[in-house]
PDB file of N, CA and C in Angstrom:
ATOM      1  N   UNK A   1     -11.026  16.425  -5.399  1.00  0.00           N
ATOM      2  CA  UNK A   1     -11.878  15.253  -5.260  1.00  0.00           C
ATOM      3  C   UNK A   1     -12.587  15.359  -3.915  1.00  0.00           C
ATOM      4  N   UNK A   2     -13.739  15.025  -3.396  1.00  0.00           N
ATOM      5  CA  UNK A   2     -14.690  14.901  -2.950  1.00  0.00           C
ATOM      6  C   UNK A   2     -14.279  13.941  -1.603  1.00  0.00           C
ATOM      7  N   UNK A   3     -14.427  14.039   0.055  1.00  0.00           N
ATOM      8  CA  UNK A   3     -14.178  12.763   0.210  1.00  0.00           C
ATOM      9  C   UNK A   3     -15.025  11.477  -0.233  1.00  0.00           C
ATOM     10  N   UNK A   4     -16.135  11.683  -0.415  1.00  0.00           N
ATOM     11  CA  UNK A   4     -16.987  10.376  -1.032  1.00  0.00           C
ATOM     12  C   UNK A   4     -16.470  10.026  -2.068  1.00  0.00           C
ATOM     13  N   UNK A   5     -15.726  11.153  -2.926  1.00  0.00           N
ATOM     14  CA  UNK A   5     -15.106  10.087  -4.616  1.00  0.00           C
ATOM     15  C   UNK A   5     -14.025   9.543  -4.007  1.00  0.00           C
ATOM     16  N   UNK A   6     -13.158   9.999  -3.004  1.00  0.00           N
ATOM     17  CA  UNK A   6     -11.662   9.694  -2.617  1.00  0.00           C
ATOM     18  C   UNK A   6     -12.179   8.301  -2.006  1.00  0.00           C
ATOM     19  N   UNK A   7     -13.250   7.731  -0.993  1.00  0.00           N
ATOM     20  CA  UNK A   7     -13.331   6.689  -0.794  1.00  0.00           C
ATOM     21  C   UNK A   7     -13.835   6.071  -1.789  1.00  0.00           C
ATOM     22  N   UNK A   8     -14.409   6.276  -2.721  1.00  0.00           N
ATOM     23  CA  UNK A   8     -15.050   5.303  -3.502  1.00  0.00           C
ATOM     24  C   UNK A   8     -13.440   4.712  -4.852  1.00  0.00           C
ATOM     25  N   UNK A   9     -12.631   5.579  -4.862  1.00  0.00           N
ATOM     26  CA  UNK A   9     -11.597   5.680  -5.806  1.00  0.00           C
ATOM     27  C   UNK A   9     -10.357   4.711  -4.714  1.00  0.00           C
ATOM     28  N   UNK A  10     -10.351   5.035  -3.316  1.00  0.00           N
ATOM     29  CA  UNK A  10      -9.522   3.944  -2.811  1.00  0.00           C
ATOM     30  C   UNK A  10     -10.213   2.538  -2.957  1.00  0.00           C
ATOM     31  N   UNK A  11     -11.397   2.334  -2.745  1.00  0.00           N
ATOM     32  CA  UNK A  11     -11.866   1.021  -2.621  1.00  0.00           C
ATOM     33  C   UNK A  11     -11.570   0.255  -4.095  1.00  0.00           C
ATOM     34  N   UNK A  12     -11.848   1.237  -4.995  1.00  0.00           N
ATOM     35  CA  UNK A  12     -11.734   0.509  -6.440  1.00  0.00           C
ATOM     36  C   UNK A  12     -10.077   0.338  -6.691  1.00  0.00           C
ATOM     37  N   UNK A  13      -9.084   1.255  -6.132  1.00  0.00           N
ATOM     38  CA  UNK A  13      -7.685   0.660  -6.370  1.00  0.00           C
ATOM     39  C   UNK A  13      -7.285  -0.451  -5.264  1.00  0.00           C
ATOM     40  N   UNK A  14      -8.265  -0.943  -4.596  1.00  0.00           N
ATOM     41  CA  UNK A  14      -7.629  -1.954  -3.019  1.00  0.00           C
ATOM     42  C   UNK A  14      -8.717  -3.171  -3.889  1.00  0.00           C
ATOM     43  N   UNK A  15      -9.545  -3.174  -4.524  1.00  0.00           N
ATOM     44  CA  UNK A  15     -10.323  -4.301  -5.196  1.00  0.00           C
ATOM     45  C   UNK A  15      -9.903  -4.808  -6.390  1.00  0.00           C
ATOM     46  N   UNK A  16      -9.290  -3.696  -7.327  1.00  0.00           N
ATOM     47  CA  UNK A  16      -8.994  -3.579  -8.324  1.00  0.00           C
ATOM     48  C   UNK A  16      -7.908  -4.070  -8.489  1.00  0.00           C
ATOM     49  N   UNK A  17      -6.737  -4.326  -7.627  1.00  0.00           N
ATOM     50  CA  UNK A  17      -5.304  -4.485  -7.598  1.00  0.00           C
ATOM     51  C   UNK A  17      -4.632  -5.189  -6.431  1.00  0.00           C
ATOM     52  N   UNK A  18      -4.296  -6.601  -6.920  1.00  0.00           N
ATOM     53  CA  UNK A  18      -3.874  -7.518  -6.075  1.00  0.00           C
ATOM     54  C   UNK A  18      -2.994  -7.063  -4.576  1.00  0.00           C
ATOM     55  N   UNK A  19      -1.946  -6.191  -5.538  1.00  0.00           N
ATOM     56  CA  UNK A  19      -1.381  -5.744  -4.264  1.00  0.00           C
ATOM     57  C   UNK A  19      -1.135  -3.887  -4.301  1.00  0.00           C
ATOM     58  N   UNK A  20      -1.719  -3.285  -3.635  1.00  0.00           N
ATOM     59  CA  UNK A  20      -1.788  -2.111  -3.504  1.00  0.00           C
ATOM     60  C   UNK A  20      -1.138  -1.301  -2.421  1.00  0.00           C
ATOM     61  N   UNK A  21      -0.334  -0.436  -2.733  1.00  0.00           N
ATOM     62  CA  UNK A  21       0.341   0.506  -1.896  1.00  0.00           C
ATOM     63  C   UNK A  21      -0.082   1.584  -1.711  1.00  0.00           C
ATOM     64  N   UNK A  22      -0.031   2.716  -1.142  1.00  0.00           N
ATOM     65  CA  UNK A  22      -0.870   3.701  -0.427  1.00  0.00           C
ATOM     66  C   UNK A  22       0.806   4.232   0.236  1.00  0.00           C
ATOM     67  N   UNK A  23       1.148   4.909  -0.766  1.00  0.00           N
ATOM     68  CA  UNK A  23       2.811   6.058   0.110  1.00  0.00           C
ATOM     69  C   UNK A  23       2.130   7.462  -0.827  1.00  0.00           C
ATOM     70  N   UNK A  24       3.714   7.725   0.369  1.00  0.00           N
ATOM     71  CA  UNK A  24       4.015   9.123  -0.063  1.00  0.00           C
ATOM     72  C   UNK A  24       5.353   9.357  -1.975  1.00  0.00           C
ATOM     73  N   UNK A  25       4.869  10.119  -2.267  1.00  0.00           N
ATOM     74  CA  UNK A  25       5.549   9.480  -3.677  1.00  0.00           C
ATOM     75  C   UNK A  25       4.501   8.246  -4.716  1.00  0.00           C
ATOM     76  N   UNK A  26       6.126   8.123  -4.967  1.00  0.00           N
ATOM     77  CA  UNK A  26       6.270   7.026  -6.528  1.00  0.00           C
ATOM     78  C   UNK A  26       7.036   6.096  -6.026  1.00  0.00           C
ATOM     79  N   UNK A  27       6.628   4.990  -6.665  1.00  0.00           N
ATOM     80  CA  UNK A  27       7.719   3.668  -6.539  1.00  0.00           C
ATOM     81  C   UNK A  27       9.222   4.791  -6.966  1.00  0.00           C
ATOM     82  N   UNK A  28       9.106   5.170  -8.376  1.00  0.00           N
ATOM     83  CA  UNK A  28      10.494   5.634  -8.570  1.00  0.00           C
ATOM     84  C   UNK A  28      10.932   6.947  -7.668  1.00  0.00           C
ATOM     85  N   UNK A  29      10.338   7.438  -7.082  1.00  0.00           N
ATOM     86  CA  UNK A  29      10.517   8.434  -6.510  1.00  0.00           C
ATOM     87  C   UNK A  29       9.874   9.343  -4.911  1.00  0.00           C
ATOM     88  N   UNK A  30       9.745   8.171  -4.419  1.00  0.00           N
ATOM     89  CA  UNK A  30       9.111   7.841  -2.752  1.00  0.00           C
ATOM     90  C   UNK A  30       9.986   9.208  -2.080  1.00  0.00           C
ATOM     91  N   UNK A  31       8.704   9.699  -1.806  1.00  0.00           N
ATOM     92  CA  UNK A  31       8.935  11.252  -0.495  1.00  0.00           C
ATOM     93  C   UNK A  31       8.984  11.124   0.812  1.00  0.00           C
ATOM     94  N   UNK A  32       9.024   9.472   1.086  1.00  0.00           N
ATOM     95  CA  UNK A  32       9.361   9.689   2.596  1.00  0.00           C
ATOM     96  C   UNK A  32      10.102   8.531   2.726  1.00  0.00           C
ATOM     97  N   UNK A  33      11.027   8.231   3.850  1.00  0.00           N
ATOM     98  CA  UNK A  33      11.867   6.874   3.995  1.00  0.00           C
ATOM     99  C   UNK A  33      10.670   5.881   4.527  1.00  0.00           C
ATOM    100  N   UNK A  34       9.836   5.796   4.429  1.00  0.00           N
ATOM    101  CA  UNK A  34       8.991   4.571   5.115  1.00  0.00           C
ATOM    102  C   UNK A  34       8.376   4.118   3.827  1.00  0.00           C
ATOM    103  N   UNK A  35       7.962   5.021   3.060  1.00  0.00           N
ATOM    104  CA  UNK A  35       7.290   4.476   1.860  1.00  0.00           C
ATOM    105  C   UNK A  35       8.399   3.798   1.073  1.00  0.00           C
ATOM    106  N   UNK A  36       9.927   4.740   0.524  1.00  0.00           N
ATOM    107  CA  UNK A  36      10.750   3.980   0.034  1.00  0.00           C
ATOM    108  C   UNK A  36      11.279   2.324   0.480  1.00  0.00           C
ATOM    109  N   UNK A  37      11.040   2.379   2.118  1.00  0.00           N
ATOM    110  CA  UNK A  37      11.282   0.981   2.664  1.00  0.00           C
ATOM    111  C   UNK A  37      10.494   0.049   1.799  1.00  0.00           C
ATOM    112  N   UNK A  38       9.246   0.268   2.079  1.00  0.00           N
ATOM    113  CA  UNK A  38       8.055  -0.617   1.893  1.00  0.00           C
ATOM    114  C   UNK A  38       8.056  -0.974   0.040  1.00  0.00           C
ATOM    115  N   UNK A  39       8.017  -0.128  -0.711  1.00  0.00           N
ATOM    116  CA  UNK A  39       8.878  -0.013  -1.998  1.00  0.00           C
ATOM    117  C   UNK A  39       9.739  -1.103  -2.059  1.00  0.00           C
ATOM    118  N   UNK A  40      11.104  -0.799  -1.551  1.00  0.00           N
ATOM    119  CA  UNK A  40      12.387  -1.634  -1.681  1.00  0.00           C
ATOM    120  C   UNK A  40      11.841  -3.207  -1.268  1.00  0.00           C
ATOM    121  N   UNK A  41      10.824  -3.312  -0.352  1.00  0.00           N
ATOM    122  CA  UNK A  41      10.474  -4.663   0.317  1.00  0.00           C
ATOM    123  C   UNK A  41       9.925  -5.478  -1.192  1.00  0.00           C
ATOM    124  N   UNK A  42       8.921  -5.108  -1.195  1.00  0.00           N
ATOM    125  CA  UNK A  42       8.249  -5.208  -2.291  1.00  0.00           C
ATOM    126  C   UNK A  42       8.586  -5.446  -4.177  1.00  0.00           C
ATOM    127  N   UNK A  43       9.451  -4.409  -3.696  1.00  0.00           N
ATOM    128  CA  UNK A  43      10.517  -4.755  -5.384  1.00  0.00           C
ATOM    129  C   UNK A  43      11.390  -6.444  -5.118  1.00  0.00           C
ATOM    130  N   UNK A  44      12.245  -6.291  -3.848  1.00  0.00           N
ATOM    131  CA  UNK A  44      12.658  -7.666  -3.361  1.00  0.00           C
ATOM    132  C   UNK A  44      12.147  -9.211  -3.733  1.00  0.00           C
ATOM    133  N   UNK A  45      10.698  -8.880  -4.063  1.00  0.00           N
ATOM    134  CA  UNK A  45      10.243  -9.906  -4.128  1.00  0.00           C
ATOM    135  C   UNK A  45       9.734 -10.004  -5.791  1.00  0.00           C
ATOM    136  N   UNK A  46      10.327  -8.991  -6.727  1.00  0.00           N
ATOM    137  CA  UNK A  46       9.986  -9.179  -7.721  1.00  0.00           C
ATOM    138  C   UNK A  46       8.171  -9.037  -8.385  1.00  0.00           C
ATOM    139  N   UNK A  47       7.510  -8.044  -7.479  1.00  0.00           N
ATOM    140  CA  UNK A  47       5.659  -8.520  -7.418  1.00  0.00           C
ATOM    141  C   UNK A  47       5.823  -6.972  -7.797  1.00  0.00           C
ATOM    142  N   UNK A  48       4.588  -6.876  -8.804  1.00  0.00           N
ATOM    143  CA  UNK A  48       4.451  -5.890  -9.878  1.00  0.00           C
ATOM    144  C   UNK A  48       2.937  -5.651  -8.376  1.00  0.00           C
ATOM    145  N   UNK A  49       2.935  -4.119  -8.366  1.00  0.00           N
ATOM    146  CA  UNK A  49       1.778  -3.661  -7.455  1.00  0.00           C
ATOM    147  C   UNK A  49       1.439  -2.535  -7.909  1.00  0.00           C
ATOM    148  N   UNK A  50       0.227  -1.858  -7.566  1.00  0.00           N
ATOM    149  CA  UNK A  50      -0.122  -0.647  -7.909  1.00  0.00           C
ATOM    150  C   UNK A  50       0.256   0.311  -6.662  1.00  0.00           C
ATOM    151  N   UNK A  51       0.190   1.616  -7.069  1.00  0.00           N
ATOM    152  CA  UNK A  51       1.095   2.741  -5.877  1.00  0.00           C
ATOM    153  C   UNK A  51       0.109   3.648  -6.326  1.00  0.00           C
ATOM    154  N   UNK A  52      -0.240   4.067  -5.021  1.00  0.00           N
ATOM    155  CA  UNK A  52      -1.184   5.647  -4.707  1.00  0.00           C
ATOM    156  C   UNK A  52      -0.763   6.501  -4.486  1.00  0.00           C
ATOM    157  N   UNK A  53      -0.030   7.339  -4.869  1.00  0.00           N
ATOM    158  CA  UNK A  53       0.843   8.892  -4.474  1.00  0.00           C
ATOM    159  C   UNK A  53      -0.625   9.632  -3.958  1.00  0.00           C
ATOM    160  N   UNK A  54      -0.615   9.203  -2.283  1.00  0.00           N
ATOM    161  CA  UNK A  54      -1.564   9.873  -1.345  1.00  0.00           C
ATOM    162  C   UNK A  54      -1.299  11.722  -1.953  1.00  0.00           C
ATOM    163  N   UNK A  55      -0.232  12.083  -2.014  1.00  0.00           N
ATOM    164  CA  UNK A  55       0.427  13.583  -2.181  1.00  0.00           C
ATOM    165  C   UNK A  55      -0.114  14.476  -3.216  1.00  0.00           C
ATOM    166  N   UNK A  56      -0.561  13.595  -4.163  1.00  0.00           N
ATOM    167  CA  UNK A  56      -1.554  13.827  -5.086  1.00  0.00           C
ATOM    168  C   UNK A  56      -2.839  14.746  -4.761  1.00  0.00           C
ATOM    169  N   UNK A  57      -3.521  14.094  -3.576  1.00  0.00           N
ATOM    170  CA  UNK A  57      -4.873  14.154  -3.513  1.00  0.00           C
ATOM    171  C   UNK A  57      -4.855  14.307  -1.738  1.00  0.00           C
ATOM    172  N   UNK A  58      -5.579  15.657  -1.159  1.00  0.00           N
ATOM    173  CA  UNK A  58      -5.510  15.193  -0.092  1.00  0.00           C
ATOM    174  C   UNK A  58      -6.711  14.704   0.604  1.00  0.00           C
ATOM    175  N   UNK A  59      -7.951  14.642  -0.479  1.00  0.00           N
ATOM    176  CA  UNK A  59      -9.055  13.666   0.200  1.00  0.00           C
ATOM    177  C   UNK A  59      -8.535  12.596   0.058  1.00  0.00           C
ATOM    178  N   UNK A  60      -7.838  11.835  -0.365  1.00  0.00           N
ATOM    179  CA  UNK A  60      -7.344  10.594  -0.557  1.00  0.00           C
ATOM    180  C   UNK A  60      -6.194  10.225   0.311  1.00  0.00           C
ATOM    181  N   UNK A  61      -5.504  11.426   1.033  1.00  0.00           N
ATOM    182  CA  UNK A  61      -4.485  11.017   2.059  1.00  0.00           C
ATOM    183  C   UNK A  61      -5.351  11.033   3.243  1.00  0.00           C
ATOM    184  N   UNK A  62      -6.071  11.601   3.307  1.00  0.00           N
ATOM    185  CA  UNK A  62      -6.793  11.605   4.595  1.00  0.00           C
ATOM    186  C   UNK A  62      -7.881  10.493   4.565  1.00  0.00           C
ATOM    187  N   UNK A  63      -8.104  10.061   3.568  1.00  0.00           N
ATOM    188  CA  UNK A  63      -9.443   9.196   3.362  1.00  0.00           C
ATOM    189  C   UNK A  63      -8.821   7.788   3.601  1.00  0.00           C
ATOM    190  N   UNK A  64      -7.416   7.827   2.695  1.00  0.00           N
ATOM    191  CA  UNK A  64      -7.118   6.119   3.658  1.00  0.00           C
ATOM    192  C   UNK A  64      -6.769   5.909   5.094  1.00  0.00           C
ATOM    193  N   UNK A  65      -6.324   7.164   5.517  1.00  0.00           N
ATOM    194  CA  UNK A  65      -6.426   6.452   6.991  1.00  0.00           C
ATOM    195  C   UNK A  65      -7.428   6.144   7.790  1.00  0.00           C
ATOM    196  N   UNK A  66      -8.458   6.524   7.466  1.00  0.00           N
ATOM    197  CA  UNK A  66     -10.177   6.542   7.801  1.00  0.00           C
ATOM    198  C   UNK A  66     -10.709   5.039   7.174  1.00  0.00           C
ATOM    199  N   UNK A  67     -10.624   5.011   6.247  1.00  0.00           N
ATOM    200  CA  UNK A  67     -10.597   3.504   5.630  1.00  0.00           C
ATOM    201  C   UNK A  67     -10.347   2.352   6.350  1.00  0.00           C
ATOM    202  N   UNK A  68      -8.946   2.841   6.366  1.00  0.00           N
ATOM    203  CA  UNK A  68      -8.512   1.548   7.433  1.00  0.00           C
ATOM    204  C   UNK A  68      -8.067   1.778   8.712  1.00  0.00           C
ATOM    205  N   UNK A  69      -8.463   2.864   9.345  1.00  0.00           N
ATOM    206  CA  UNK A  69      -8.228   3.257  10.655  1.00  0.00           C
ATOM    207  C   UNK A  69      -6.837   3.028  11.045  1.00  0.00           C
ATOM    208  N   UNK A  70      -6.283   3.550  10.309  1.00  0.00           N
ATOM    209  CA  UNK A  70      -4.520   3.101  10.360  1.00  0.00           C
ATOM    210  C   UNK A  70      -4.084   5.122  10.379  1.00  0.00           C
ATOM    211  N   UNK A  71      -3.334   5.543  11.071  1.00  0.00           N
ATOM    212  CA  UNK A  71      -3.268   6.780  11.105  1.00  0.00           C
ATOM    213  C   UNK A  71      -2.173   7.225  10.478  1.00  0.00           C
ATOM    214  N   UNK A  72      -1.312   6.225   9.640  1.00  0.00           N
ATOM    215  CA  UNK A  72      -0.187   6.900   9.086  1.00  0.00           C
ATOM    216  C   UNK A  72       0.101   6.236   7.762  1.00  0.00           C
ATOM    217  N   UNK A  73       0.960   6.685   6.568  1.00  0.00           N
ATOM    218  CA  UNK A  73       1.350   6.067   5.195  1.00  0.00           C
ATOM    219  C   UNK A  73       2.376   5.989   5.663  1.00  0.00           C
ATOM    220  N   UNK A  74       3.135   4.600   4.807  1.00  0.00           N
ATOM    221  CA  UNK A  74       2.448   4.141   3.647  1.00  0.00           C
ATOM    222  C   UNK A  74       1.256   2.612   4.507  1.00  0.00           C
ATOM    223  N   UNK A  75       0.297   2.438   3.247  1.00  0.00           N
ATOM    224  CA  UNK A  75      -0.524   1.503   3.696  1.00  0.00           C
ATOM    225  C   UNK A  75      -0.346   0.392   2.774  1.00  0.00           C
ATOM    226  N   UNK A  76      -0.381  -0.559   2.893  1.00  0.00           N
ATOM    227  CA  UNK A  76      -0.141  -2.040   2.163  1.00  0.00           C
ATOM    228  C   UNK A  76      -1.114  -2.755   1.939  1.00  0.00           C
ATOM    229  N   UNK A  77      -2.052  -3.390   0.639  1.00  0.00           N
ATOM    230  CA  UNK A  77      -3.093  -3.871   0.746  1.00  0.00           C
ATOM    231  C   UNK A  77      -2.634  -4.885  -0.162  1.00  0.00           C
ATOM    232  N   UNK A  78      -3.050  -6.173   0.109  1.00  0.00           N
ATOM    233  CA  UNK A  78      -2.777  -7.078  -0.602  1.00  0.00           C
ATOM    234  C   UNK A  78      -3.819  -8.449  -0.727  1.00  0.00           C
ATOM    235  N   UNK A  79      -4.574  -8.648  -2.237  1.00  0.00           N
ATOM    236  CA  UNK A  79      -5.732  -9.392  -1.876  1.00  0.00           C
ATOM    237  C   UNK A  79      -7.039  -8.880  -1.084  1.00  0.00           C
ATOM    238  N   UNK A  80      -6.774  -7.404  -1.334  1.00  0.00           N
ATOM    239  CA  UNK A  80      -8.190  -6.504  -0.487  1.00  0.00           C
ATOM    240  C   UNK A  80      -8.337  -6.444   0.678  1.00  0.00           C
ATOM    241  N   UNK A  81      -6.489  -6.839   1.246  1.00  0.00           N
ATOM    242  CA  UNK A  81      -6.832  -7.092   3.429  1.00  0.00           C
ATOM    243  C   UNK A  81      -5.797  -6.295   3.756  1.00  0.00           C
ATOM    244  N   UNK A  82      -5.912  -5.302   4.161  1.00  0.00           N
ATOM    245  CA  UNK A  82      -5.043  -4.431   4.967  1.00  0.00           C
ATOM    246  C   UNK A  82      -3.646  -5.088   5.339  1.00  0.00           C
ATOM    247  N   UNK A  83      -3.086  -4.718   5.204  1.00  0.00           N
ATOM    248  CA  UNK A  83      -1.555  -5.255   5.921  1.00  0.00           C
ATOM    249  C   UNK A  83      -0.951  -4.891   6.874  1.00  0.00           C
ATOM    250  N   UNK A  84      -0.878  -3.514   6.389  1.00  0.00           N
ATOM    251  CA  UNK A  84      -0.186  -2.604   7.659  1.00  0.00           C
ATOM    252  C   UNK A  84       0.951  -1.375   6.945  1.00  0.00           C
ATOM    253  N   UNK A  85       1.646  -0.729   7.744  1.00  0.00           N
ATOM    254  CA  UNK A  85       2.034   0.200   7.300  1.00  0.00           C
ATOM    255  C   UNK A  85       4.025  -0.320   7.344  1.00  0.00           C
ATOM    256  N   UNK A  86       5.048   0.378   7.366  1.00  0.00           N
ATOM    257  CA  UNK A  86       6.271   0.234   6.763  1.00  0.00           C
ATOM    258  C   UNK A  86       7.077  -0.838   8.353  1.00  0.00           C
ATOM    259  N   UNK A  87       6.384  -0.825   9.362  1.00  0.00           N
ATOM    260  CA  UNK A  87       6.679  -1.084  10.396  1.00  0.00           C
ATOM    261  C   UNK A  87       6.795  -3.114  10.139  1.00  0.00           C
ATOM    262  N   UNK A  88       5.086  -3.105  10.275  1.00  0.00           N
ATOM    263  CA  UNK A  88       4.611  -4.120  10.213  1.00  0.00           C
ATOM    264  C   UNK A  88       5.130  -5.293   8.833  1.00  0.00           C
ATOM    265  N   UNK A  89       5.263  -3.837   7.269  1.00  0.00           N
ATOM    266  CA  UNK A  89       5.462  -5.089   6.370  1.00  0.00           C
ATOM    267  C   UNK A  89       6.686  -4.918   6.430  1.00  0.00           C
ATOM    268  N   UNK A  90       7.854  -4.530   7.436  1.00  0.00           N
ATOM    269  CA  UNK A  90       8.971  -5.302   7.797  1.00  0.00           C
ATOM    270  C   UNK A  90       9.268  -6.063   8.475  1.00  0.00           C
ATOM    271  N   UNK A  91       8.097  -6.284   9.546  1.00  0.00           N
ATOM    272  CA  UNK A  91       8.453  -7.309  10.456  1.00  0.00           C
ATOM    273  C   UNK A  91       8.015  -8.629   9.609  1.00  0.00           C
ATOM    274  N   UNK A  92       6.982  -8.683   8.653  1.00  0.00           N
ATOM    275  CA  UNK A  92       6.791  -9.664   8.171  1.00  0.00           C
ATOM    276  C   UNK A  92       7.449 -10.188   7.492  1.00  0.00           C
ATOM    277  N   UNK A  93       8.098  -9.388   6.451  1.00  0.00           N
ATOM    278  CA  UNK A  93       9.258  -9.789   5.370  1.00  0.00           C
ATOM    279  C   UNK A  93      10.326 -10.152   6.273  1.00  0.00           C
ATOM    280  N   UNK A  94      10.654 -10.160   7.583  1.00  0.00           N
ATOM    281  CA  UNK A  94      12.064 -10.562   8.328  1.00  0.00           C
ATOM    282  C   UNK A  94      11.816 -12.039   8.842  1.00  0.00           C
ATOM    283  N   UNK A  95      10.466 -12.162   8.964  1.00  0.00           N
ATOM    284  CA  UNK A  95       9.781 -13.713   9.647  1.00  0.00           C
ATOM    285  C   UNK A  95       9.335 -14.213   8.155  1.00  0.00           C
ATOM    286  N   UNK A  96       9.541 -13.736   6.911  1.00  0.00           N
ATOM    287  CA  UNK A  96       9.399 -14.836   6.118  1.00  0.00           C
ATOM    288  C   UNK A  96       7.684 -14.783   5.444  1.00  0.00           C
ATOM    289  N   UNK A  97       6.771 -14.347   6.337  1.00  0.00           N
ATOM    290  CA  UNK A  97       5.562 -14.249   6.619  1.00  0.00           C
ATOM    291  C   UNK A  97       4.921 -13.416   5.459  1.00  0.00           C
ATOM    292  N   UNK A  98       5.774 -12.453   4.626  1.00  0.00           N
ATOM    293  CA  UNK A  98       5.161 -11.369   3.430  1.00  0.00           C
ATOM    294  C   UNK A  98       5.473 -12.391   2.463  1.00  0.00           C
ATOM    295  N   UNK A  99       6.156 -13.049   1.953  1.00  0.00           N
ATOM    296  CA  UNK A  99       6.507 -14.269   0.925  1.00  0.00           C
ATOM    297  C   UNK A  99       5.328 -14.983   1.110  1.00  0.00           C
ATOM    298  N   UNK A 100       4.745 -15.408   1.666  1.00  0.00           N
ATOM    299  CA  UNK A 100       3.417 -16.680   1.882  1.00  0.00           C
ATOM    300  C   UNK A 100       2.353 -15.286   1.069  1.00  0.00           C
ATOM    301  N   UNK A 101       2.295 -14.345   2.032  1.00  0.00           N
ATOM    302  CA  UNK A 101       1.074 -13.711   1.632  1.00  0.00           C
ATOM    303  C   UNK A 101       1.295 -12.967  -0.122  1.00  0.00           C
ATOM    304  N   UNK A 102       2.223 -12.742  -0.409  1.00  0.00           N
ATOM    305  CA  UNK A 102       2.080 -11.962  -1.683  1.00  0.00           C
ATOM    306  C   UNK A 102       1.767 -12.931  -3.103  1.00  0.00           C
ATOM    307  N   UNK A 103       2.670 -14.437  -2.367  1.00  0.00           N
ATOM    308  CA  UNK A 103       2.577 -15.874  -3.235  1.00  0.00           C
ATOM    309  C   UNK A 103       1.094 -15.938  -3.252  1.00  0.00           C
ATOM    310  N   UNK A 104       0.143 -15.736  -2.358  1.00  0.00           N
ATOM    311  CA  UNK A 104      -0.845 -16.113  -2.582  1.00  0.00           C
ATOM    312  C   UNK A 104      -1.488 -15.536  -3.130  1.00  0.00           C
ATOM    313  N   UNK A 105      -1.432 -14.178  -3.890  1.00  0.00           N
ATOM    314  CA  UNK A 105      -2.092 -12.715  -4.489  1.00  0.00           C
ATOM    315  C   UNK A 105      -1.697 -12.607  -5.443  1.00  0.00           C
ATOM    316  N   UNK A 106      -0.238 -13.128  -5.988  1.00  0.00           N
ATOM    317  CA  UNK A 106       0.187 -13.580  -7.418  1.00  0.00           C
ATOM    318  C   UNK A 106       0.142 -14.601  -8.069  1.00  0.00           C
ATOM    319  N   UNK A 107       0.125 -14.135  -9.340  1.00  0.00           N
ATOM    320  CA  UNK A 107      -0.412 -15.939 -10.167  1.00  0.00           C
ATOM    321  C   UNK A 107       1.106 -15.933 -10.417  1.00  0.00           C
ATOM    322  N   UNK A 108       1.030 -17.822 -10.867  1.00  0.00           N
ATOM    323  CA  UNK A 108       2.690 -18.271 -10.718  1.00  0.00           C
ATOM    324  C   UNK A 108       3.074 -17.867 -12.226  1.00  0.00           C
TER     325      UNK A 108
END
């Protein structure tokens, strides 16, 4: 893939999909412990998301960090707004703070 298709193919899975992940791996089968974190966070809350196996494609591993000027996976998009990477959507899920935002990206 092209980097121009790799950005045009992230934008349509971060528009396309309420809550979007960007790891290394599979939900079932995550290749790095940060993506599996972010995974496990996420399953926690019972919220069905779409997953980008960056590993796949490497215009597409290199193209999301350019995207969102974030230099490392996994990336978290939820409602089309950047979140952050395995660091950040743990600090949020510990303050309570990822529950408000995912409630608001899922229908009840």
């Amino acid at each position: 893939m092209s980097e121009q298709a790799a950005m045009q193919q992230i934008k349509q899975d971060i528009d396309g999909n309420p809550i979007c992940l960007f790891m290394k791996g599979t939900p079932d089968a995550p290749m790095c412990g940060f993506s599996a974190h972010v995974v496990q966070i996420l399953n926690s809350y019972g919220v069905k998301f779409h997953a980008v196996n960056v590993l796949d494609d490497y215009d597409v591993r290199e193209g999301i960090k350019k995207f969102a000027n974030w230099p490392t996976i996994p990336q978290l998009y939820v409602s089309g707004k950047f979140i952050g990477g395995s660091d950040i959507t743990a600090e949020m899920h510990r303050k309570g703070q990822l529950a408000e935002v995912l409630k608001a990206a899922t229908p009840a």
